[in-house]
Structures are given as C-alpha cells and as structure tokens.
N, C-alpha and C. Protein backbone atom coordinates (compact mmCIF):
# COMPACT_ATOMS: atom_id res chain seq x y z
N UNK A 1 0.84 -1.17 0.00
CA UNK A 1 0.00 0.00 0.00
C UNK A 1 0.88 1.24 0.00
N UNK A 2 0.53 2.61 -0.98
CA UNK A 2 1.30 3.16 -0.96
C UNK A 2 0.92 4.20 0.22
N UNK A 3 1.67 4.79 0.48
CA UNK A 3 1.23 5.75 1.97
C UNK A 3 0.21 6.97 1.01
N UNK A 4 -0.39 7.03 0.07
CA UNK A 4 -0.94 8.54 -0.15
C UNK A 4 -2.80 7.38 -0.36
N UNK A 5 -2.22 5.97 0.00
CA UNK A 5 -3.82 5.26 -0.14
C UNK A 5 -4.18 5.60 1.35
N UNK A 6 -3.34 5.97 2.26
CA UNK A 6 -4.12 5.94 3.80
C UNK A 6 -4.82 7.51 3.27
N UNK A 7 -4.82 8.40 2.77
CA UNK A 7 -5.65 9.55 2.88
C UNK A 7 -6.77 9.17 1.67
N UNK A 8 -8.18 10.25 2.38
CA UNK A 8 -9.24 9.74 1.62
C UNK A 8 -9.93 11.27 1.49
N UNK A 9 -10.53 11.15 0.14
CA UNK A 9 -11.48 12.20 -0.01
C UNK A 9 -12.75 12.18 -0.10
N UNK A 10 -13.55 12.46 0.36
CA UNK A 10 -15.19 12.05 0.65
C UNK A 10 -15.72 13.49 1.14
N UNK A 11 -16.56 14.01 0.06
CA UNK A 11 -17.66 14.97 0.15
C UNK A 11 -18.43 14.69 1.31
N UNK A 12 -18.91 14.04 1.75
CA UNK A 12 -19.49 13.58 3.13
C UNK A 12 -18.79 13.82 4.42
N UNK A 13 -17.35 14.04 4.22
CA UNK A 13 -16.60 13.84 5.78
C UNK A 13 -15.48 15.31 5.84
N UNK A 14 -16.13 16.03 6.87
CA UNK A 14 -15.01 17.43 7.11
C UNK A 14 -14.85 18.22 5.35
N UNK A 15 -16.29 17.99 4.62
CA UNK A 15 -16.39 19.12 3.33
C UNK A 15 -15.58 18.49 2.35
N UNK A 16 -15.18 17.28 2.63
CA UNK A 16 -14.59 16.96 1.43
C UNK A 16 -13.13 16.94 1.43
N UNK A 17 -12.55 17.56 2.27
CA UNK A 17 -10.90 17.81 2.84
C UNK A 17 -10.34 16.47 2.83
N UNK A 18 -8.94 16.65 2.17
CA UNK A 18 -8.52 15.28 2.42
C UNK A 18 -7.87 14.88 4.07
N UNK A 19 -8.52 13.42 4.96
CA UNK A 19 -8.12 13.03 5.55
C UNK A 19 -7.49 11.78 6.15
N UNK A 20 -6.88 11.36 6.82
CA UNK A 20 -6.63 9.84 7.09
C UNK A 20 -7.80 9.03 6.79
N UNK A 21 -7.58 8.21 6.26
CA UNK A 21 -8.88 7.34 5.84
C UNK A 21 -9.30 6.73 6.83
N UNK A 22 -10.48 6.45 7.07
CA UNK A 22 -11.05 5.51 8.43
C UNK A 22 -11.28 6.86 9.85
N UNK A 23 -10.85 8.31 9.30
CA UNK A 23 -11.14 9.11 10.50
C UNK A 23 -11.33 10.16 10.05
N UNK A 24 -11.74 11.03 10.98
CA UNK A 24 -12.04 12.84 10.52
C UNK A 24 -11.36 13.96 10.68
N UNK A 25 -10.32 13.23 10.61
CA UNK A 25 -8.72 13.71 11.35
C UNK A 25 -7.84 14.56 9.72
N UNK A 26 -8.03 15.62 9.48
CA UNK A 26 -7.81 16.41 8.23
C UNK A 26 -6.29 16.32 8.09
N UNK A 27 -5.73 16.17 6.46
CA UNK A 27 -4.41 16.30 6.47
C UNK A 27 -4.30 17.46 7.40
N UNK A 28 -4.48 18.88 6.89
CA UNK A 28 -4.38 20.14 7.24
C UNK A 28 -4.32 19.50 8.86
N UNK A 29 -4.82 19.36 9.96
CA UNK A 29 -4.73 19.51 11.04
C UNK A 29 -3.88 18.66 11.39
N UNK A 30 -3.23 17.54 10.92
CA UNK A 30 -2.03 17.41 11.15
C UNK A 30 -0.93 18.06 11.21
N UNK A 31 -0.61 18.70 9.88
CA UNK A 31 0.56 19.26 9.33
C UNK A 31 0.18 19.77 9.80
N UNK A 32 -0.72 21.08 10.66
CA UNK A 32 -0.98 21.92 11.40
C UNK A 32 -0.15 22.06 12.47
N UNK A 33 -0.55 21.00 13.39
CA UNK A 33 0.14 20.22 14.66
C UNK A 33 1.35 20.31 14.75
N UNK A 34 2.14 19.66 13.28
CA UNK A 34 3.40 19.28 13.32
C UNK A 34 4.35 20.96 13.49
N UNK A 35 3.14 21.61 12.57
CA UNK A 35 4.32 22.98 12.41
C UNK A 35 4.03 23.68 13.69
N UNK A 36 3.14 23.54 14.20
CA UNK A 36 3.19 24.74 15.71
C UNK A 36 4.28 24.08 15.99
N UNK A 37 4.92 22.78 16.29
CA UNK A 37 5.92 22.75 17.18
C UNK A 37 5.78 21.25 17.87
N UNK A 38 4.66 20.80 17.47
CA UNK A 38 4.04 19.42 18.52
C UNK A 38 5.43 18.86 17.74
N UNK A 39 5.50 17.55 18.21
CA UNK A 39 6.50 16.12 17.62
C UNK A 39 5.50 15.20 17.06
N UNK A 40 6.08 14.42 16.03
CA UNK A 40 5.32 13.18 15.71
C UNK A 40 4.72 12.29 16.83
N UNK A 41 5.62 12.34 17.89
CA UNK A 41 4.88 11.44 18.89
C UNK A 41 4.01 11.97 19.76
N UNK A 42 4.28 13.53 20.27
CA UNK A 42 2.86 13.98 20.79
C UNK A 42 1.60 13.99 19.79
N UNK A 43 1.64 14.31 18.57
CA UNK A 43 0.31 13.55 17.58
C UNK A 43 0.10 12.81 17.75
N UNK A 44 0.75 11.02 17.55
CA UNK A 44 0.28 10.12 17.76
C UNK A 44 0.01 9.90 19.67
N UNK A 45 0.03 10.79 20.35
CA UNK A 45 -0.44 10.45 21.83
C UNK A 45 -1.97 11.11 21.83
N UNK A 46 -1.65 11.94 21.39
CA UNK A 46 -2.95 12.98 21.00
C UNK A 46 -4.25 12.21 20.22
N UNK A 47 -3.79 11.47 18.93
CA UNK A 47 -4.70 11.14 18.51
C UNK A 47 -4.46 9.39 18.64
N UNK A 48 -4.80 8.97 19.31
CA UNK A 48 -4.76 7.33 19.24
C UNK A 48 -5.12 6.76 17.82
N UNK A 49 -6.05 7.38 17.10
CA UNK A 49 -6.72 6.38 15.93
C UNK A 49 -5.43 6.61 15.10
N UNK A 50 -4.64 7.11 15.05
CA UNK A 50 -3.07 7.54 14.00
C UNK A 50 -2.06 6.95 13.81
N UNK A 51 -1.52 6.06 13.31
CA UNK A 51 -0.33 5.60 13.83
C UNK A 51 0.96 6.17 12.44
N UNK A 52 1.99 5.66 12.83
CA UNK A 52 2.72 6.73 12.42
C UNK A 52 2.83 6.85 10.65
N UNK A 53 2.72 5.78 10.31
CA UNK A 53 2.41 5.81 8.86
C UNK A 53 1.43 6.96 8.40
N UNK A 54 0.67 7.34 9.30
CA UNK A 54 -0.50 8.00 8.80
C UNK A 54 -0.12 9.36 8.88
N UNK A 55 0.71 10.03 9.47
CA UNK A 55 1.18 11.07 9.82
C UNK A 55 2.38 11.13 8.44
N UNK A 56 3.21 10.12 7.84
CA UNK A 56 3.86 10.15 7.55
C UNK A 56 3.10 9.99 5.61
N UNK A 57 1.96 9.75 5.49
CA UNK A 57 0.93 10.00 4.66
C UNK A 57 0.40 11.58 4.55
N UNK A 58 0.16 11.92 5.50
CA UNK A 58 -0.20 13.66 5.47
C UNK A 58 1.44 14.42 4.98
N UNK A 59 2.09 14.00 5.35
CA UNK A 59 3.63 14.49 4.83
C UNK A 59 3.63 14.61 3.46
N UNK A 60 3.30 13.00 3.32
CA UNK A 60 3.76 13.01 1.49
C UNK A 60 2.55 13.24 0.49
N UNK A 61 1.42 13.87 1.40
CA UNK A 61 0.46 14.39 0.53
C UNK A 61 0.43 15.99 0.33
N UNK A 62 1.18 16.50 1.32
CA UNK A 62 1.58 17.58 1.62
C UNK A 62 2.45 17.95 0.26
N UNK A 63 3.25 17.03 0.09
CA UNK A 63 4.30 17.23 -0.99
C UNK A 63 4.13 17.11 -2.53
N UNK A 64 3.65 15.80 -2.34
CA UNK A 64 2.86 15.61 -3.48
C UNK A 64 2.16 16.96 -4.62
N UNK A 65 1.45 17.86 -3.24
CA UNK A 65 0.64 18.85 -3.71
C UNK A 65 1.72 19.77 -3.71
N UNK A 66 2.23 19.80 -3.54
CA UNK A 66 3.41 21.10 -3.53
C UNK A 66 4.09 20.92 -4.95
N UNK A 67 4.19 19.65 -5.13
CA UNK A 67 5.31 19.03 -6.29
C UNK A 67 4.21 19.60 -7.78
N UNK A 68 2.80 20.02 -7.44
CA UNK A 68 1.46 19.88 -8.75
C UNK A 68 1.44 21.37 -8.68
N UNK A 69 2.00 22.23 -7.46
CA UNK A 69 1.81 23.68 -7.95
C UNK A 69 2.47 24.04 -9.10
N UNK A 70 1.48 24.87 -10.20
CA UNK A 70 1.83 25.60 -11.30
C UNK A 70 2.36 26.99 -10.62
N UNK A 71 3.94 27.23 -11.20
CA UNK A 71 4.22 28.50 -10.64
C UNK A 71 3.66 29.54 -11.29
N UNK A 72 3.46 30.73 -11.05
CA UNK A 72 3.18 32.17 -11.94
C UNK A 72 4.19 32.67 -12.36
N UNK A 73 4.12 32.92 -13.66
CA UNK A 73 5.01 33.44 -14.28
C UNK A 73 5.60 35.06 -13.54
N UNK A 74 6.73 35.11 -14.18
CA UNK A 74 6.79 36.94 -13.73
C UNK A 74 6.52 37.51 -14.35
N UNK A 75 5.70 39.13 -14.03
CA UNK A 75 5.69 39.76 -14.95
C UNK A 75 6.22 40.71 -15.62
C-alpha cells in the first residue's frame, strides 16, 4: 500500500478535505500540529486512531501537492 492510499477524499466527511482514511482527522490539522511545534509522537499520543504511517501519509500528501503547484510566471 502506498502511503498517499491511507488519505481519503469524501464529500461527506469534514467538506470533502482530504483526511486519514477511516477518521475525521484532516491532512491540514495534522501538518498543522506538526508545524506549531508538537513532535510526531505527541500527535500520535494525542490522537490514538493515527499511527505513524498515517502522519507520515499527510507528509507526502503535503508534498505531493506542492510538487502539482503551477508557478506564476513573472511579470
């Protein structure tokens, strides 16, 4: 399984936002977490349903999308 199958998108759950699959746990509020300052392991204490793959799935979806931004040209 590749780690970007643990995130899921469903119009039904948190608007459609992509999150860990099986929870309502938003990429965004991960990577949220991670950048205030928390650690990977206070997340996974924080959220029990998480384990670390899943955190490490919001990472590389994080990137993923970073890697699909079209830059703007200059003008």
């Amino acid at each position: 399984m590749s780690l970007l199958d643990r995130i899921s998108l469903d119009p039904a759950v948190r608007f459609g936002k992509p999150c860990v699959r099986g929870t309502r746990i938003s990429v965004g509020d991960v990577l949220g977490y991670l950048a205030s300052g928390m650690s990977e392991a206070q997340v996974l204490t924080d959220f029990p349903a998480l384990a670390r793959e899943d955190v490490l799935a919001c990472l590389a979806f994080a990137a993923e999308r970073e890697r699909r931004i079209m830059p703007i040209p200059a003008a």
